[in-house]
PDB file of N, CA and C in Angstrom:
ATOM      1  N   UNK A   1      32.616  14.228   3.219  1.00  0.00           N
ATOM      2  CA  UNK A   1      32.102  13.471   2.087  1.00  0.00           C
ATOM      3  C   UNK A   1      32.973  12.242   1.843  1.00  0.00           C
ATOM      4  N   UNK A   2      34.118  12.857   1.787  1.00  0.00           N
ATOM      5  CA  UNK A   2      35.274  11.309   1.545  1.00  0.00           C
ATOM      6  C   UNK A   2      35.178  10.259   2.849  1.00  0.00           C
ATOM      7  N   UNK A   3      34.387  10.669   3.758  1.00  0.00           N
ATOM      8  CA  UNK A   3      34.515   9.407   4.919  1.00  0.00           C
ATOM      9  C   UNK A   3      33.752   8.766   5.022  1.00  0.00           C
ATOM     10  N   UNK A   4      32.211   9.330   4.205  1.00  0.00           N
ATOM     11  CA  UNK A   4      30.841   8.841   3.980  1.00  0.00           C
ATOM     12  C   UNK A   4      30.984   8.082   2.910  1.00  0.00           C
ATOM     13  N   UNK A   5      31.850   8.433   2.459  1.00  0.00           N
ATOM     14  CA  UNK A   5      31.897   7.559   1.103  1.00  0.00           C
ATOM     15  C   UNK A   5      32.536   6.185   1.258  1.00  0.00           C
ATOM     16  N   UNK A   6      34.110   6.320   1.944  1.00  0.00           N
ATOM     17  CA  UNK A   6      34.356   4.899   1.915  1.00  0.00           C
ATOM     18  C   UNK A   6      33.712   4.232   3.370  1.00  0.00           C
ATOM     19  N   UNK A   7      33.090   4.996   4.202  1.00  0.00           N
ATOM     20  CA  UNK A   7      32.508   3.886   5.064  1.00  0.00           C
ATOM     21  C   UNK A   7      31.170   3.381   4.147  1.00  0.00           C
ATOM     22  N   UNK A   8      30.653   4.188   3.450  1.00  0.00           N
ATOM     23  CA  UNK A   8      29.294   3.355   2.393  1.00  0.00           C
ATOM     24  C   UNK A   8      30.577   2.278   1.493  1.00  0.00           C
ATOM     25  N   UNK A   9      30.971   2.617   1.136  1.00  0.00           N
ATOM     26  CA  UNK A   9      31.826   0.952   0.405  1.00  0.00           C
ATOM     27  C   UNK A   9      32.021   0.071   1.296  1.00  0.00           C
ATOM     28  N   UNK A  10      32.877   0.248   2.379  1.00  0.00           N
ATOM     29  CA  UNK A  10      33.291  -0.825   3.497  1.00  0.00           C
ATOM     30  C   UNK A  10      31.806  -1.565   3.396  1.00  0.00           C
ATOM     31  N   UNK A  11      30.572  -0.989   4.098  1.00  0.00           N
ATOM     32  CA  UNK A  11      29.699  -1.443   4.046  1.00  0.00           C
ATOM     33  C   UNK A  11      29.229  -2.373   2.877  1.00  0.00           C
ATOM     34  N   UNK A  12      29.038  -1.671   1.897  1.00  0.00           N
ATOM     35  CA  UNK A  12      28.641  -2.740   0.935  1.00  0.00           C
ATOM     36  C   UNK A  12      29.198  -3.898   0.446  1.00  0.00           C
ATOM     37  N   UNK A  13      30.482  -3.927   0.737  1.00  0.00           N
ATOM     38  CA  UNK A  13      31.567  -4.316   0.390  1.00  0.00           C
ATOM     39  C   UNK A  13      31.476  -5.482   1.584  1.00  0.00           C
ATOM     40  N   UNK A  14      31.113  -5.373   2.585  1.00  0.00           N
ATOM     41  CA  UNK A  14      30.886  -6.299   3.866  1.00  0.00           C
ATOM     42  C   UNK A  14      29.351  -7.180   3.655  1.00  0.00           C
ATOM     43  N   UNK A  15      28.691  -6.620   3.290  1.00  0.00           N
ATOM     44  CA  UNK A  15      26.809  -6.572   2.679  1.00  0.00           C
ATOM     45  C   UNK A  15      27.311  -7.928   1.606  1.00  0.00           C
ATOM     46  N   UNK A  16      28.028  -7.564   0.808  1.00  0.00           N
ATOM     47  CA  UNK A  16      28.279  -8.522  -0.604  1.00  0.00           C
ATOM     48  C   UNK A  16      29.020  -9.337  -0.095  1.00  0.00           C
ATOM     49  N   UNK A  17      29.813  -9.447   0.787  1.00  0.00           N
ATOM     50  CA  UNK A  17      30.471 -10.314   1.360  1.00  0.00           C
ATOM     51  C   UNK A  17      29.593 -12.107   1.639  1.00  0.00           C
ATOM     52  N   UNK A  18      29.116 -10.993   2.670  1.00  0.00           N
ATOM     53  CA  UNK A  18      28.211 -11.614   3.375  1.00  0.00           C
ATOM     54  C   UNK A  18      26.760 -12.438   2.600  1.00  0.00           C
ATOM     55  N   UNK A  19      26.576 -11.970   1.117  1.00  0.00           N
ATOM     56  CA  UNK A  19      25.092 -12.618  -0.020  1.00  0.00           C
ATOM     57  C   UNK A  19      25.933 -13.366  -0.357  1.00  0.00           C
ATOM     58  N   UNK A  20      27.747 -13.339  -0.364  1.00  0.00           N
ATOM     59  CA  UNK A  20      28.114 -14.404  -0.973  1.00  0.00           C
ATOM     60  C   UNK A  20      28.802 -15.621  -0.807  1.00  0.00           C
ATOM     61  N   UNK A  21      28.650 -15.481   0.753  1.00  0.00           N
ATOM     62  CA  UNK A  21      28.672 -16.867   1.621  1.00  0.00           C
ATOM     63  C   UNK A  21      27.644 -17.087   1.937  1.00  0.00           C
ATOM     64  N   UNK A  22      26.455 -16.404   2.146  1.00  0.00           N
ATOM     65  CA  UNK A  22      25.159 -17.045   2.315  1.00  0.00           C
ATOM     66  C   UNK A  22      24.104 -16.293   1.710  1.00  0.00           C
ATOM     67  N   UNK A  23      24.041 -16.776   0.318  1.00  0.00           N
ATOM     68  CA  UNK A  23      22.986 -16.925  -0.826  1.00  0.00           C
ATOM     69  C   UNK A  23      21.277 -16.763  -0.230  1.00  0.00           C
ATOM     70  N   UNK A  24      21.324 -17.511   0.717  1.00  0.00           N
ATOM     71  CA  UNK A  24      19.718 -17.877   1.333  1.00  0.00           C
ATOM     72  C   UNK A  24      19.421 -16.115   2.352  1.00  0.00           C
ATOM     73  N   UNK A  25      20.357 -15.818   2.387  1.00  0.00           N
ATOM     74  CA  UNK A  25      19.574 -14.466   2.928  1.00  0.00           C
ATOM     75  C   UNK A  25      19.353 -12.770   1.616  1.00  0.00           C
ATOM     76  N   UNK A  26      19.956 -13.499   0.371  1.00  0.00           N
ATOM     77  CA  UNK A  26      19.286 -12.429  -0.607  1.00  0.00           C
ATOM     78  C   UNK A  26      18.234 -11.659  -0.644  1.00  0.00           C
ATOM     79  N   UNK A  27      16.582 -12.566   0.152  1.00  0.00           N
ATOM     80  CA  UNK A  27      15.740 -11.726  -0.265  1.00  0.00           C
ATOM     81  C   UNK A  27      15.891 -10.827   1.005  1.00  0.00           C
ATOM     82  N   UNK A  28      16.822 -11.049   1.737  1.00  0.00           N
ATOM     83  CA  UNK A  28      16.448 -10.234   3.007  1.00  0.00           C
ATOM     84  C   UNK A  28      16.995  -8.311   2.496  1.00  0.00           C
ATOM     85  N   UNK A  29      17.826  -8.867   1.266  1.00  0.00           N
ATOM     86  CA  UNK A  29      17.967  -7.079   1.221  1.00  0.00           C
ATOM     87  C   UNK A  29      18.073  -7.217  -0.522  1.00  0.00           C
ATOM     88  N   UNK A  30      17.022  -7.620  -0.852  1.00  0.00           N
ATOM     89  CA  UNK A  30      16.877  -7.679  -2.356  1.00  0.00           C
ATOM     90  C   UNK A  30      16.653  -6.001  -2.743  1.00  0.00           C
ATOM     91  N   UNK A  31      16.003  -5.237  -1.699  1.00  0.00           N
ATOM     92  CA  UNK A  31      15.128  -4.022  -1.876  1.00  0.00           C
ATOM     93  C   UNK A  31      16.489  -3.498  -1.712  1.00  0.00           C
ATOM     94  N   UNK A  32      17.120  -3.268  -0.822  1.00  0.00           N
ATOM     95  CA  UNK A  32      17.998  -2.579  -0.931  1.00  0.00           C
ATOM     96  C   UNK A  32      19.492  -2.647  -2.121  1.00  0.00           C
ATOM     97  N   UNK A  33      19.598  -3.915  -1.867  1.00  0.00           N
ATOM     98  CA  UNK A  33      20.171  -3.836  -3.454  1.00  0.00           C
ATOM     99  C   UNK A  33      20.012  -3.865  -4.365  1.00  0.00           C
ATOM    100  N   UNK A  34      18.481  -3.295  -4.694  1.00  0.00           N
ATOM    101  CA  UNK A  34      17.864  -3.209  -6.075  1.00  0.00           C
ATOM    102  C   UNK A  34      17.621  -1.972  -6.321  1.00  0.00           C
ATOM    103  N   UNK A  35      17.348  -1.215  -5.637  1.00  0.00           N
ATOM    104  CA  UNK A  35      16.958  -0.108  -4.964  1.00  0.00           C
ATOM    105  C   UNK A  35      17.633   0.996  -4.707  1.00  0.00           C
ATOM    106  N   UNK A  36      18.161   0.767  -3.430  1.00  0.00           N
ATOM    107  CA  UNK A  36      18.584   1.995  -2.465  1.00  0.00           C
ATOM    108  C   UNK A  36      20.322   1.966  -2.966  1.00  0.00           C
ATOM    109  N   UNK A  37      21.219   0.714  -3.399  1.00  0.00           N
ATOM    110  CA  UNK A  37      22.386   0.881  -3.591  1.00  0.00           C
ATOM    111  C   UNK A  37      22.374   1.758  -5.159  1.00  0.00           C
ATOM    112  N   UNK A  38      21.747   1.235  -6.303  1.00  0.00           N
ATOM    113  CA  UNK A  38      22.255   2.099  -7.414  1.00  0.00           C
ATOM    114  C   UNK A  38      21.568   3.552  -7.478  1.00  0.00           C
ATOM    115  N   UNK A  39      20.413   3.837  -6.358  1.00  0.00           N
ATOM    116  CA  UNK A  39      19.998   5.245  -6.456  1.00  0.00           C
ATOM    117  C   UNK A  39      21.044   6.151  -5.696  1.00  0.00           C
ATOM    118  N   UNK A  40      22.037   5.405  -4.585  1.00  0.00           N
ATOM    119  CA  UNK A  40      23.230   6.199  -4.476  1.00  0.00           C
ATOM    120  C   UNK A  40      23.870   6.147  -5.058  1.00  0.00           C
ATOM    121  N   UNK A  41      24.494   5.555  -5.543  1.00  0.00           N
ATOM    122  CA  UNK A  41      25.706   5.397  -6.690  1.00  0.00           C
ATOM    123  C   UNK A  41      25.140   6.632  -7.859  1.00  0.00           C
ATOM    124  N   UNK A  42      24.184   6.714  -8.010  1.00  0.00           N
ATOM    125  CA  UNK A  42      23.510   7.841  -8.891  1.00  0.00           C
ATOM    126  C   UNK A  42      23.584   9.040  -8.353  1.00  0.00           C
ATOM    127  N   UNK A  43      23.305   9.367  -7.075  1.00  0.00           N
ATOM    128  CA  UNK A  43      23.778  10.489  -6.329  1.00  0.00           C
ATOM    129  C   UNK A  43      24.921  10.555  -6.062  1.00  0.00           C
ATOM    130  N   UNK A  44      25.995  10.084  -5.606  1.00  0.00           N
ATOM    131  CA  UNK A  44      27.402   9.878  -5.698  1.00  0.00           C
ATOM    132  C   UNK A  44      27.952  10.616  -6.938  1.00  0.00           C
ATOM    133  N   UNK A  45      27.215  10.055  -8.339  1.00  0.00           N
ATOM    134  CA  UNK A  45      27.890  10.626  -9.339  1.00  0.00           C
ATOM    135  C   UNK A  45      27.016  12.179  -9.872  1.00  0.00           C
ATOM    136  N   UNK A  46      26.101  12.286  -9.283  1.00  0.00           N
ATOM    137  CA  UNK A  46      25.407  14.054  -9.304  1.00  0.00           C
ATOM    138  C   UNK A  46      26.392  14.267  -8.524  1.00  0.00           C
ATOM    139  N   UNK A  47      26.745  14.611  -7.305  1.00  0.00           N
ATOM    140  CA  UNK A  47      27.447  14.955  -6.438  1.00  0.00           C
ATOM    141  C   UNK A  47      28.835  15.228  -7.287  1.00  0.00           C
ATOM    142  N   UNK A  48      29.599  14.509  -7.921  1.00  0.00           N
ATOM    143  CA  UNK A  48      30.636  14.328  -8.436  1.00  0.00           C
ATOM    144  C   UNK A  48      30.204  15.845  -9.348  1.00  0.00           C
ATOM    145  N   UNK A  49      29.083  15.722 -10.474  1.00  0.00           N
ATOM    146  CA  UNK A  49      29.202  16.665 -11.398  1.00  0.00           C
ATOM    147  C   UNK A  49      28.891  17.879 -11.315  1.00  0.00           C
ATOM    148  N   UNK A  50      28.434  18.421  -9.911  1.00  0.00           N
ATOM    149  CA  UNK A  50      28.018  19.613  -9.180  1.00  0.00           C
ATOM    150  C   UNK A  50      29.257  19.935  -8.874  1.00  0.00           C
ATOM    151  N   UNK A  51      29.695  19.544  -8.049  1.00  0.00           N
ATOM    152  CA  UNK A  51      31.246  19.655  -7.334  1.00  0.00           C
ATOM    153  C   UNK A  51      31.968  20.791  -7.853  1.00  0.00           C
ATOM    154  N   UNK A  52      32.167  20.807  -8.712  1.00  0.00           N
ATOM    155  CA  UNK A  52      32.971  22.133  -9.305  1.00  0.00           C
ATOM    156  C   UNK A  52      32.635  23.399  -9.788  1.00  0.00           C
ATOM    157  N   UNK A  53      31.062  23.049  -9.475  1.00  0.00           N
ATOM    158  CA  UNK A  53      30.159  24.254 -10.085  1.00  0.00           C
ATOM    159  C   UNK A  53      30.299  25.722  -9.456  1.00  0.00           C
ATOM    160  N   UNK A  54      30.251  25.748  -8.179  1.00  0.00           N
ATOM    161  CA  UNK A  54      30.565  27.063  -7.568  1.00  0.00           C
ATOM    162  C   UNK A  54      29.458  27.744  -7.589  1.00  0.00           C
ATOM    163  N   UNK A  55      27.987  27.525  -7.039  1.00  0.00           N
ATOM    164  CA  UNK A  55      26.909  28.383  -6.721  1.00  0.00           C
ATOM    165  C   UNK A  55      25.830  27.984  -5.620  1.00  0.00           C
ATOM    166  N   UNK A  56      25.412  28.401  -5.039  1.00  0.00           N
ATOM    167  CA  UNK A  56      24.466  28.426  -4.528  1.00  0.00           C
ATOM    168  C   UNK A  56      23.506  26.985  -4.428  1.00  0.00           C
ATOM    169  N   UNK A  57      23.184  26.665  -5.575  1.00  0.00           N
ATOM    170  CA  UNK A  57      22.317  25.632  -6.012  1.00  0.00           C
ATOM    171  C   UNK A  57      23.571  24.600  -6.075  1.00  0.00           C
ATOM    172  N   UNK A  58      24.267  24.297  -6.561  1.00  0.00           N
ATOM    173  CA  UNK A  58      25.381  23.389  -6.467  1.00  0.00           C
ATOM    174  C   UNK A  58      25.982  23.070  -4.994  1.00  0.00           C
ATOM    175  N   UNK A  59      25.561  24.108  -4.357  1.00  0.00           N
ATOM    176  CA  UNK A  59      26.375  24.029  -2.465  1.00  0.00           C
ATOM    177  C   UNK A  59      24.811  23.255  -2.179  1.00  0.00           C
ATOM    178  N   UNK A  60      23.891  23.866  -2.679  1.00  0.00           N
ATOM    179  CA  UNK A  60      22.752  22.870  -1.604  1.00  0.00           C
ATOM    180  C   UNK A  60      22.890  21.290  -2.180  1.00  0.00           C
ATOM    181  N   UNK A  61      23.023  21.063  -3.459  1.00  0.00           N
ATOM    182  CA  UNK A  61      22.932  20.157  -4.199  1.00  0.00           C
ATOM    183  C   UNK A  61      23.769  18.762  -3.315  1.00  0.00           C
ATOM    184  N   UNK A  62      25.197  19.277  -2.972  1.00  0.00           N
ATOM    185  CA  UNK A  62      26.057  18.858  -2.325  1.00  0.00           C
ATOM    186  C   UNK A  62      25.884  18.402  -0.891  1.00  0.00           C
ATOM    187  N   UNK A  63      25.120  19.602  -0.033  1.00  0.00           N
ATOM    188  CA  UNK A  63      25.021  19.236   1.122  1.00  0.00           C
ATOM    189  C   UNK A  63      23.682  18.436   1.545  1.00  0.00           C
ATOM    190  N   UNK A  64      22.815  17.791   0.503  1.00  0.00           N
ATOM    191  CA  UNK A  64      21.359  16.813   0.601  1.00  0.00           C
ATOM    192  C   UNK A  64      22.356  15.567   0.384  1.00  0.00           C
ATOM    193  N   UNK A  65      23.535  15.443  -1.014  1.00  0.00           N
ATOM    194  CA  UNK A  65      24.108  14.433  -0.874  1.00  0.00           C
ATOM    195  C   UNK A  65      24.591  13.726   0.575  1.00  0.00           C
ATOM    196  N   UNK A  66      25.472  14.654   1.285  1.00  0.00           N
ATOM    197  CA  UNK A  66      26.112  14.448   2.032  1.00  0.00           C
ATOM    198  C   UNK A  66      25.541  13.906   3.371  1.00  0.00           C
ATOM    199  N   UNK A  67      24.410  15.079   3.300  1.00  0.00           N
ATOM    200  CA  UNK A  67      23.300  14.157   4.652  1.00  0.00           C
ATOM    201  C   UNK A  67      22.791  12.951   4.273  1.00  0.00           C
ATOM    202  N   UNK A  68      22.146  12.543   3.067  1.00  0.00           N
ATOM    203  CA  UNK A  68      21.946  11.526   2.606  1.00  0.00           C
ATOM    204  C   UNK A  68      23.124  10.300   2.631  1.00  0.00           C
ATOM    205  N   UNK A  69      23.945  10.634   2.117  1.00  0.00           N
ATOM    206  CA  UNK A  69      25.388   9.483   2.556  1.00  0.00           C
ATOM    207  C   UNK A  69      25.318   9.145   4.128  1.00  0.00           C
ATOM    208  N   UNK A  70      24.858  10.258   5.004  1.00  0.00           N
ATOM    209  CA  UNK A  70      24.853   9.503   6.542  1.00  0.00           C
ATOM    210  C   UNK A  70      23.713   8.679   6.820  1.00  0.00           C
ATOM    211  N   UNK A  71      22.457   9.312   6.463  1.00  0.00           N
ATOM    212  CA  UNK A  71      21.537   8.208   6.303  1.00  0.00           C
ATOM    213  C   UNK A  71      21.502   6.650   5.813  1.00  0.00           C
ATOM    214  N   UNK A  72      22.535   7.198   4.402  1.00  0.00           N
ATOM    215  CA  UNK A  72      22.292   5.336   3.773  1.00  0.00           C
ATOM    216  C   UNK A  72      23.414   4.700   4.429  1.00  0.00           C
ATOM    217  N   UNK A  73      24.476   5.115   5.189  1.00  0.00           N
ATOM    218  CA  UNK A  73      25.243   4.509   5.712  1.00  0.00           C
ATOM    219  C   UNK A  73      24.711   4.028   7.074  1.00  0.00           C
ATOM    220  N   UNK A  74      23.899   4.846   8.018  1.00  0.00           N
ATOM    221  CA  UNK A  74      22.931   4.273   9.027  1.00  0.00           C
ATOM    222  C   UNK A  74      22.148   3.234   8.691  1.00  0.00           C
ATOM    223  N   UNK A  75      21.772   3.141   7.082  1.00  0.00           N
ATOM    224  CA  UNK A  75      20.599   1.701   6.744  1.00  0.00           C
ATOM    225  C   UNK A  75      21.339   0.953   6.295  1.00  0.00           C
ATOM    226  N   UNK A  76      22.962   1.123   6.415  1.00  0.00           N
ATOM    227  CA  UNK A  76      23.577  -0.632   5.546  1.00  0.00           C
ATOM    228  C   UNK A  76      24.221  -1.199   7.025  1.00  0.00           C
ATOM    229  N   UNK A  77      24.519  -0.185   7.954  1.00  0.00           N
ATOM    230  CA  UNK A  77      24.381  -0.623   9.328  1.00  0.00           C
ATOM    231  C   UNK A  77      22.784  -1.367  10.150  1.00  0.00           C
ATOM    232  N   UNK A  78      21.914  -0.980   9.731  1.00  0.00           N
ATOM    233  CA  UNK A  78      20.658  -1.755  10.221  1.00  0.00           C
ATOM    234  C   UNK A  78      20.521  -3.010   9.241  1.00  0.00           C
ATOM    235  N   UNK A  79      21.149  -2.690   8.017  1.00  0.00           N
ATOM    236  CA  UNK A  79      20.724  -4.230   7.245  1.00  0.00           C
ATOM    237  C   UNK A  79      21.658  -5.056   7.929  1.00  0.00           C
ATOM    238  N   UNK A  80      23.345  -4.701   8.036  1.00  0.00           N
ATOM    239  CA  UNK A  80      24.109  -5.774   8.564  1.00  0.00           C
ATOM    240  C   UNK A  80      22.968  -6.240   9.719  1.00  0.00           C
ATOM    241  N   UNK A  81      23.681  -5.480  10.954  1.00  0.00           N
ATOM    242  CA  UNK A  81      22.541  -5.717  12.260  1.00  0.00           C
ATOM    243  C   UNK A  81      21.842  -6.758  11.837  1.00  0.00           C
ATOM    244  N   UNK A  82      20.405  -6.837  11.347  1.00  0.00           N
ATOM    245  CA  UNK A  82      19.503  -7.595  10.734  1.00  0.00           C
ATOM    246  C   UNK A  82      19.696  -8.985  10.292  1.00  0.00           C
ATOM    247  N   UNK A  83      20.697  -8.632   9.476  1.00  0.00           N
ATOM    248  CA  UNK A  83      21.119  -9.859   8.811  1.00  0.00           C
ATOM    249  C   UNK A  83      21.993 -10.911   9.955  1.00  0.00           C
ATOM    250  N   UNK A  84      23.142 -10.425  11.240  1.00  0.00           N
ATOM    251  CA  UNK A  84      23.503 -10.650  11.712  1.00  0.00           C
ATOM    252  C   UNK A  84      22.682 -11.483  13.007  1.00  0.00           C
ATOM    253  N   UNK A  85      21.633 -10.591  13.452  1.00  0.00           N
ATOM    254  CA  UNK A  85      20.355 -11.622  14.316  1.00  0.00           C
ATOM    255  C   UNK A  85      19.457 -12.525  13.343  1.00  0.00           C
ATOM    256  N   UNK A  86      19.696 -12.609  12.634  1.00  0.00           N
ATOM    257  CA  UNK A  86      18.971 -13.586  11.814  1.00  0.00           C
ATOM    258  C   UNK A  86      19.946 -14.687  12.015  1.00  0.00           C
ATOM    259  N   UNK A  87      20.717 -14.430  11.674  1.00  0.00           N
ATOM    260  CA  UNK A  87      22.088 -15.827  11.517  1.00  0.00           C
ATOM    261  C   UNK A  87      22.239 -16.695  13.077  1.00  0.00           C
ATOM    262  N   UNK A  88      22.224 -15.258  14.010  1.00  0.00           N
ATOM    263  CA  UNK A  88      22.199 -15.287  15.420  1.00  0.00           C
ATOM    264  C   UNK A  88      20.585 -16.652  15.960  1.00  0.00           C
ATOM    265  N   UNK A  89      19.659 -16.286  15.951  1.00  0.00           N
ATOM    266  CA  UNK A  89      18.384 -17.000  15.789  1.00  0.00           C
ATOM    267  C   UNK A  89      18.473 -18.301  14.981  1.00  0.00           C
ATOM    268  N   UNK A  90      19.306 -18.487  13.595  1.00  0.00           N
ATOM    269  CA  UNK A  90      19.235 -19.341  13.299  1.00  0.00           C
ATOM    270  C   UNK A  90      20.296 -20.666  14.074  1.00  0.00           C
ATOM    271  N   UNK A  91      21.550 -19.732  14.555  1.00  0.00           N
ATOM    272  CA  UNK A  91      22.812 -20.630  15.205  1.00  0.00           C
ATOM    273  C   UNK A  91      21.702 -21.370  16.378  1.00  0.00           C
ATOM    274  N   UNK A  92      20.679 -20.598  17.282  1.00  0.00           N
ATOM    275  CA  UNK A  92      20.308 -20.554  18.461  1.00  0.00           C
ATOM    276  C   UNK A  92      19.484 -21.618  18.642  1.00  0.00           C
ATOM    277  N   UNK A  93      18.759 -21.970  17.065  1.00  0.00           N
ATOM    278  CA  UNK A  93      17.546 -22.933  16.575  1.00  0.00           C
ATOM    279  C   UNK A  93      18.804 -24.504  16.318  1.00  0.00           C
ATOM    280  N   UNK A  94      19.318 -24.149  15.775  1.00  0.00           N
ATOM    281  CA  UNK A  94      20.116 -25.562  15.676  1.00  0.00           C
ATOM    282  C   UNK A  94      20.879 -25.843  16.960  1.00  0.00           C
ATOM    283  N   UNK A  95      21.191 -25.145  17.761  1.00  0.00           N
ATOM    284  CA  UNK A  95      22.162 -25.526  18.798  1.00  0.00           C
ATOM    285  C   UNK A  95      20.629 -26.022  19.800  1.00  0.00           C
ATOM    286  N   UNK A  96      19.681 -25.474  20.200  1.00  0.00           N
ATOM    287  CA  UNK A  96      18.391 -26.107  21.001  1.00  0.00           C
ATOM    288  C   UNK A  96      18.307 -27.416  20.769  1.00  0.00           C
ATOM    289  N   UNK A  97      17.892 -27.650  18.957  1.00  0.00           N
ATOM    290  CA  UNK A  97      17.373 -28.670  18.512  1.00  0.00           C
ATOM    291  C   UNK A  97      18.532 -30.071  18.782  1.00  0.00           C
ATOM    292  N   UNK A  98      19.739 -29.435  18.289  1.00  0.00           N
ATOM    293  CA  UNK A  98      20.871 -30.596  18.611  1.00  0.00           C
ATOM    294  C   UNK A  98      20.625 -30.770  19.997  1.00  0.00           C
ATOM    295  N   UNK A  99      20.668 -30.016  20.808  1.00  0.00           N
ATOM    296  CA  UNK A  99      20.309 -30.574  22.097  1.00  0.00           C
ATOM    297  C   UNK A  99      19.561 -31.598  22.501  1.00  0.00           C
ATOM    298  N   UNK A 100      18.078 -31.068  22.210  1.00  0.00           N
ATOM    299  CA  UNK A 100      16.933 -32.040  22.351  1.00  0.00           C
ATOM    300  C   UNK A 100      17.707 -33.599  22.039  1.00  0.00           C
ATOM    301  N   UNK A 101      18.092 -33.358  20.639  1.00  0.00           N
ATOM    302  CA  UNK A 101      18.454 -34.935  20.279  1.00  0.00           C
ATOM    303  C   UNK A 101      19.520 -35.347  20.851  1.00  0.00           C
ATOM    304  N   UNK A 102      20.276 -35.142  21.500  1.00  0.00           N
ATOM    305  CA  UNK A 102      21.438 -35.134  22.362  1.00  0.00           C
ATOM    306  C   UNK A 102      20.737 -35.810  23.530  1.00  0.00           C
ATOM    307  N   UNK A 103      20.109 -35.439  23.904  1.00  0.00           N
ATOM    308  CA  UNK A 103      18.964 -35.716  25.240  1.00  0.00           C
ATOM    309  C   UNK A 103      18.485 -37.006  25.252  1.00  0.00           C
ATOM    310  N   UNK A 104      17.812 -36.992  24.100  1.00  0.00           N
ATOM    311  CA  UNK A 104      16.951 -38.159  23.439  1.00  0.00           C
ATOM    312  C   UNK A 104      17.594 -39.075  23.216  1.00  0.00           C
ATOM    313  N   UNK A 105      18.480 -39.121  22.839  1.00  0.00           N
ATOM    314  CA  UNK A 105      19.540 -40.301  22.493  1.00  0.00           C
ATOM    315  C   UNK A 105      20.371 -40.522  23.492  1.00  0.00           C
ATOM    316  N   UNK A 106      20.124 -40.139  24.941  1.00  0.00           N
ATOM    317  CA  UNK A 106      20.988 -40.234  25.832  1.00  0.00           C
ATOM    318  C   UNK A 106      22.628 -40.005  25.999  1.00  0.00           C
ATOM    319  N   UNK A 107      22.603 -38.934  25.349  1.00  0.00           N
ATOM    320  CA  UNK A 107      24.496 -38.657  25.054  1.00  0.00           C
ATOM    321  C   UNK A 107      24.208 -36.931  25.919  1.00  0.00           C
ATOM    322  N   UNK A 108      24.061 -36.574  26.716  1.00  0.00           N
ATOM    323  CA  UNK A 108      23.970 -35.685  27.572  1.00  0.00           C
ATOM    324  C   UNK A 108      25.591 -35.747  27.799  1.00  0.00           C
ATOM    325  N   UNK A 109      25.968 -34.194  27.795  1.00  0.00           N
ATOM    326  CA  UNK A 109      27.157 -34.360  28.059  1.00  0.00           C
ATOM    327  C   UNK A 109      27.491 -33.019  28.971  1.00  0.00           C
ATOM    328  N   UNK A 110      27.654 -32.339  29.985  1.00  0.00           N
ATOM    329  CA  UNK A 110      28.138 -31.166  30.289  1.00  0.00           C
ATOM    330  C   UNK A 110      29.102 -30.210  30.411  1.00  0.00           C
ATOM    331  N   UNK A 111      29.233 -29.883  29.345  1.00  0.00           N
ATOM    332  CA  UNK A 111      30.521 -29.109  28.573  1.00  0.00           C
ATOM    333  C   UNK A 111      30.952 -27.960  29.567  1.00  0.00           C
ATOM    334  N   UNK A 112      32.007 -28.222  29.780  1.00  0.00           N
ATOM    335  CA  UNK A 112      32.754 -26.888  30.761  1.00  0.00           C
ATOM    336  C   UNK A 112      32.637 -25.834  30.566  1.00  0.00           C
ATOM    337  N   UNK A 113      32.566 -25.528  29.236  1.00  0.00           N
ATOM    338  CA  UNK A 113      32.526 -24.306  28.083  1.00  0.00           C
ATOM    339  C   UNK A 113      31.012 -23.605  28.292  1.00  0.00           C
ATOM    340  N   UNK A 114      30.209 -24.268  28.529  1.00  0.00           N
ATOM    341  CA  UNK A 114      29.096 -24.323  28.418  1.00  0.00           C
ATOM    342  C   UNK A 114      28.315 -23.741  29.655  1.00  0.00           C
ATOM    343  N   UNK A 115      29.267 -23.783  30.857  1.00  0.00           N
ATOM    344  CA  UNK A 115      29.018 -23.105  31.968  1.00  0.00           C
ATOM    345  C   UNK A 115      28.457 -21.710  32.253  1.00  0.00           C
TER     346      UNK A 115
END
């Protein structure tokens, strides 16, 4: 539970990072941070108040959390991902286009790097 937990922070914590150097990809996980982050944080804190209970129903209670923490930590890994080929596609669209005009304007240059 304690490893599900701070790899779900790292994550979000990387997630928020990331809305707050680039603003323009918000709606891409509006759902999830409207959504899916405070309905864990809500389970996080059931989890917390079961914890000491000692029965039956409190052990299952615990172990839906816990599978669930691997799940939402698998979907803040597909949002990075996501968010990351998006950025990827967008680098890919400006580096083409500079080209073209590079071309066009006759400044062709063949970068070693570039090999």
């Amino acid at each position: 539970m304690k490893q599900q937990t701070i790899q779900l922070y790292q994550q979000a914590e990387q997630l928020l990072d990331w809305l707050q150097s680039r603003p323009e990809s918000q709606g891409d996980v509006r759902r999830f941070a409207s959504y899916y982050l405070p309905t864990t944080l809500k389970l996080l804190k059931a989890y917390n108040d079961v914890e000491d209970q000692n029965s039956s129903v409190s052990d299952e209670v615990e172990s839906n959390i816990v599978g669930f923490l691997h799940k939402i930590n698998g979907a803040f890994q597909t949002v990075r991902e996501k968010l990351l080929k998006h950025a990827a596609m967008d680098i890919s669209a400006e580096i083409s286009a500079m080209n073209v005009i590079l071309n066009q304007d006759g400044l062709e240059y063949e970068s070693p790097l570039l090999k």
